[in-house]
N, C-alpha and C. Protein backbone atom coordinates (compact mmCIF):
# COMPACT_ATOMS: atom_id res chain seq x y z
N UNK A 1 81.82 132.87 67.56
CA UNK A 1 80.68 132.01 67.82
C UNK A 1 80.87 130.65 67.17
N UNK A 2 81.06 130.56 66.20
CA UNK A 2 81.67 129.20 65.28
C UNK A 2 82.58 128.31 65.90
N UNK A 3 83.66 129.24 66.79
CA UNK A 3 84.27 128.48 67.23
C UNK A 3 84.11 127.64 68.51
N UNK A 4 83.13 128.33 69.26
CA UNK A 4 82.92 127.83 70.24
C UNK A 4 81.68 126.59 70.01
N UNK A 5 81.26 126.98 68.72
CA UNK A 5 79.91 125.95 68.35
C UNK A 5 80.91 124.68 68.09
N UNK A 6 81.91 124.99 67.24
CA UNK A 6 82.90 123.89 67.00
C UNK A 6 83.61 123.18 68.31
N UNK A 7 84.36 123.59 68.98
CA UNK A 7 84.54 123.25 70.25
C UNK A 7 83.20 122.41 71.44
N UNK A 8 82.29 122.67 71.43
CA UNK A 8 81.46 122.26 71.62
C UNK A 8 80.98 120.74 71.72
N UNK A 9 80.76 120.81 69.99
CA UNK A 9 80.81 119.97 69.04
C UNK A 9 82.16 118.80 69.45
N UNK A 10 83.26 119.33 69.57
CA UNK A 10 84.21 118.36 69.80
C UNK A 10 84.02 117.65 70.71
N UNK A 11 83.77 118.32 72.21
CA UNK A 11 83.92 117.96 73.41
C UNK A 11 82.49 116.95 73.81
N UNK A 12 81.42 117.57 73.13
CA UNK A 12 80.31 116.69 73.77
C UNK A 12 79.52 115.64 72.96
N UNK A 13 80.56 115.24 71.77
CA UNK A 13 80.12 114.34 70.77
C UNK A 13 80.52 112.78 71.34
N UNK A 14 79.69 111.73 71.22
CA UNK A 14 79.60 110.28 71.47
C UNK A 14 81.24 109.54 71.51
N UNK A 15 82.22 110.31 70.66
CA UNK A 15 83.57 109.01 70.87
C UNK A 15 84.05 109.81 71.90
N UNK A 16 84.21 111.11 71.94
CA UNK A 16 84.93 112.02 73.21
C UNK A 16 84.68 111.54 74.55
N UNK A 17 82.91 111.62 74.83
CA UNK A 17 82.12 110.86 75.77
C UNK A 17 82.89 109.63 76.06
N UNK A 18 82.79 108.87 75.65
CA UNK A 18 83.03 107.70 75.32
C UNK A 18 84.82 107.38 75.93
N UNK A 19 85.95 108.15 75.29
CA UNK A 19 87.00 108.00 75.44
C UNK A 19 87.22 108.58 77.28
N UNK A 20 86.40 109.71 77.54
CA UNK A 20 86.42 110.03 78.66
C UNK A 20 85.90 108.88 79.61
N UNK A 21 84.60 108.53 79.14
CA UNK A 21 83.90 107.53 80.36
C UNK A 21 84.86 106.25 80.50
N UNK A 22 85.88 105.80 79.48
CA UNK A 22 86.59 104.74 79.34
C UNK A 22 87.53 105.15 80.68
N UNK A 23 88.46 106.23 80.43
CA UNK A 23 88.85 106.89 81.01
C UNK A 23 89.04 106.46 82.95
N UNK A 24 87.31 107.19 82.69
CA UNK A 24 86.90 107.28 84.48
C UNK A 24 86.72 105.82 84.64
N UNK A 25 86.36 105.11 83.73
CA UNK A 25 85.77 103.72 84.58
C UNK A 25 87.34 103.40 84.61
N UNK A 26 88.30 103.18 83.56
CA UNK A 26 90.12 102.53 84.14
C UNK A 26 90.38 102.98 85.50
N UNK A 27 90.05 104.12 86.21
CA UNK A 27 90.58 104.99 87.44
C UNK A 27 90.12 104.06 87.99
N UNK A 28 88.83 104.18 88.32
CA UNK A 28 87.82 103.33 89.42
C UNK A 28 88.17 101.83 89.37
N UNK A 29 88.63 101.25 88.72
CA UNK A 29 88.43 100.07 88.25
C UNK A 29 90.23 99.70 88.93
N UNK A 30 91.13 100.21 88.84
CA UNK A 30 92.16 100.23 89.58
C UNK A 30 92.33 100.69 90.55
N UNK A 31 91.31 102.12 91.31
CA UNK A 31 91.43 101.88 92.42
C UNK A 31 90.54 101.21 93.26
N UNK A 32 89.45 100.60 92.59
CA UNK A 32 89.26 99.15 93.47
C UNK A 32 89.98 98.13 93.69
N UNK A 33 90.58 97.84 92.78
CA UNK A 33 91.84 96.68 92.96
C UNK A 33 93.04 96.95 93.88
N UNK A 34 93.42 98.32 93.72
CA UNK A 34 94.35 98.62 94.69
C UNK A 34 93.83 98.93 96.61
N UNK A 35 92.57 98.44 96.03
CA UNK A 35 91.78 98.80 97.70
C UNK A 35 91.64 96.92 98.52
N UNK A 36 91.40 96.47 96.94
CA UNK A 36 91.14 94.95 97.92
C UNK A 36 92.27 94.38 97.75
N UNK A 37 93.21 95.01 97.34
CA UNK A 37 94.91 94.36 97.50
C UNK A 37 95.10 94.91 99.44
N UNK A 38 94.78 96.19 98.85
CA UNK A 38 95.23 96.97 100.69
C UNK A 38 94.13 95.89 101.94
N UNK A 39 93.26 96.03 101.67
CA UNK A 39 92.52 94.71 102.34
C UNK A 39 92.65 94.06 102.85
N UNK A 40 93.45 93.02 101.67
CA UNK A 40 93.32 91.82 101.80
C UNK A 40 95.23 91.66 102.46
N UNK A 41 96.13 92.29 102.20
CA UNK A 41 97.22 92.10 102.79
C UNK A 41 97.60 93.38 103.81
N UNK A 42 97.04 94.06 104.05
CA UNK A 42 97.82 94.89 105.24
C UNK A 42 98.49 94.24 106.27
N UNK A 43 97.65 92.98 106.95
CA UNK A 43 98.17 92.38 108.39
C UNK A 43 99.81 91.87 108.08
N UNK A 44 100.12 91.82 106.70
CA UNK A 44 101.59 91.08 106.44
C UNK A 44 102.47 92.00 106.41
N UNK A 45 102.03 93.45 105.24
CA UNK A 45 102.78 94.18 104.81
C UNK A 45 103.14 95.89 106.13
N UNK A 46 101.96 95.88 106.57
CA UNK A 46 101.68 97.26 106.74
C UNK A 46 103.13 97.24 108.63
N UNK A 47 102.72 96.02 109.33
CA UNK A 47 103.76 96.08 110.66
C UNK A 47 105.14 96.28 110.11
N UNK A 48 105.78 96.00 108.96
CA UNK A 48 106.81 96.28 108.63
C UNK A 48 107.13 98.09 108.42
N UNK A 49 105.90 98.51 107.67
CA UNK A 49 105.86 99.83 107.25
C UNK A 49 106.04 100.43 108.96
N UNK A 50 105.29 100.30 109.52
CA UNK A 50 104.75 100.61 111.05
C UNK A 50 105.82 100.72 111.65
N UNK A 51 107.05 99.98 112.03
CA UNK A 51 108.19 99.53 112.95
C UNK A 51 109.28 100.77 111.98
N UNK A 52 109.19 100.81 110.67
CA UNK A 52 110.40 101.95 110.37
C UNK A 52 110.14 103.45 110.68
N UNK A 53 111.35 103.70 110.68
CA UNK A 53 111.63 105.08 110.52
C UNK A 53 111.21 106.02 109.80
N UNK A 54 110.93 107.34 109.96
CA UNK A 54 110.81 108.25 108.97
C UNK A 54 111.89 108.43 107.67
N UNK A 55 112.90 108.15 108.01
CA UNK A 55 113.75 108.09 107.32
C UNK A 55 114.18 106.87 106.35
N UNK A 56 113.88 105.94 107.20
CA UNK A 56 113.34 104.48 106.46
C UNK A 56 112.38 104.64 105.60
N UNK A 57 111.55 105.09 105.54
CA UNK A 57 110.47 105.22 104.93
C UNK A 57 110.50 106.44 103.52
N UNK A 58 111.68 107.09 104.06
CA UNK A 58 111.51 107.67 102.80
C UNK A 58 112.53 107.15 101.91
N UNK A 59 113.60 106.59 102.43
CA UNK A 59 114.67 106.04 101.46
C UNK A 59 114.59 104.54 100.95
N UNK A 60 114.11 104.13 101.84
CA UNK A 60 114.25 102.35 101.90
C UNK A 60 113.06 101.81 100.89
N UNK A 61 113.84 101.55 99.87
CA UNK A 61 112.55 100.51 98.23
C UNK A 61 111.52 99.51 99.46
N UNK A 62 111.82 99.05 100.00
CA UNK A 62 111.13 98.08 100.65
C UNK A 62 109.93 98.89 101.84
N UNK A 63 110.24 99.85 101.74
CA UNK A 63 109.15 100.52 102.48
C UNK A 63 107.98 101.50 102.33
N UNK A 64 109.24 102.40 101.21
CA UNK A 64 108.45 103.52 100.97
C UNK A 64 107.45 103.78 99.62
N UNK A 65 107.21 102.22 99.05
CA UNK A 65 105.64 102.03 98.46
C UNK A 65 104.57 101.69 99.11
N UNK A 66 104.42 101.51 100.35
CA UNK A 66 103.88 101.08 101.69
C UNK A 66 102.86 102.58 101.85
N UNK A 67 103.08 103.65 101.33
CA UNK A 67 102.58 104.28 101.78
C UNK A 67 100.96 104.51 102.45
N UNK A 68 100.36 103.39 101.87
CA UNK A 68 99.14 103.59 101.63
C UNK A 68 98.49 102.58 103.51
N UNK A 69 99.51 101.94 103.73
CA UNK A 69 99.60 101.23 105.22
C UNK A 69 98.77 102.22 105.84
N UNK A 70 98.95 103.91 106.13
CA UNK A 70 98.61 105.09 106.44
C UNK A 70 97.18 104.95 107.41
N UNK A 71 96.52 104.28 106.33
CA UNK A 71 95.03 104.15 106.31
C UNK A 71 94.60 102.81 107.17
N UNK A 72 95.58 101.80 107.09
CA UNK A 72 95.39 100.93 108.21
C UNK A 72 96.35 100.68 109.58
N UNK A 73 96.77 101.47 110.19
CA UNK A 73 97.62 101.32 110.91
C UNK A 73 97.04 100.82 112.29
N UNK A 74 95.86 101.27 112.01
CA UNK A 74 94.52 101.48 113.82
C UNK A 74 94.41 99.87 113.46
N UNK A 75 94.13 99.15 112.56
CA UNK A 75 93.90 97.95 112.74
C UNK A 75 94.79 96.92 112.89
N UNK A 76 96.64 97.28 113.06
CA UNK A 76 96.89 96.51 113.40
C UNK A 76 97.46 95.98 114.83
């Protein structure tokens, strides 16, 4: 019982909170940025992704961080 009062204690005390909520807001907070990057440049980046290969795409540096094109492909 102690231990779990202790455990408890660890997990739901103000810096834990705290280190966690820091945490979730860094996630959110980069993947907004990585959303209005995708946004704001798909029309440049994503027809390149679009025109390769499967195989292109999995080997080729110049392509296969593109992945995220995925999500805009209908718009271009």
């Amino acid at each position: 019982m102690r231990t779990l009062i202790m455990l408890g204690l660890l997990a739901f005390n103000p810096i834990s909170m705290g280190v966690w909520g820091g945490v979730a807001w860094r996630n959110d907070f980069n993947a907004s940025l990585a959303k209005a990057y995708a946004d704001r440049n798909f029309r440049e980046e994503c027809p390149r992704y679009k025109a390769a290969s499967t195989w292109e795409r999995w080997t080729d540096p110049r392509v296969n961080n593109l992945g995220w094109c995925e999500d805009y492909l209908e718009r271009i």
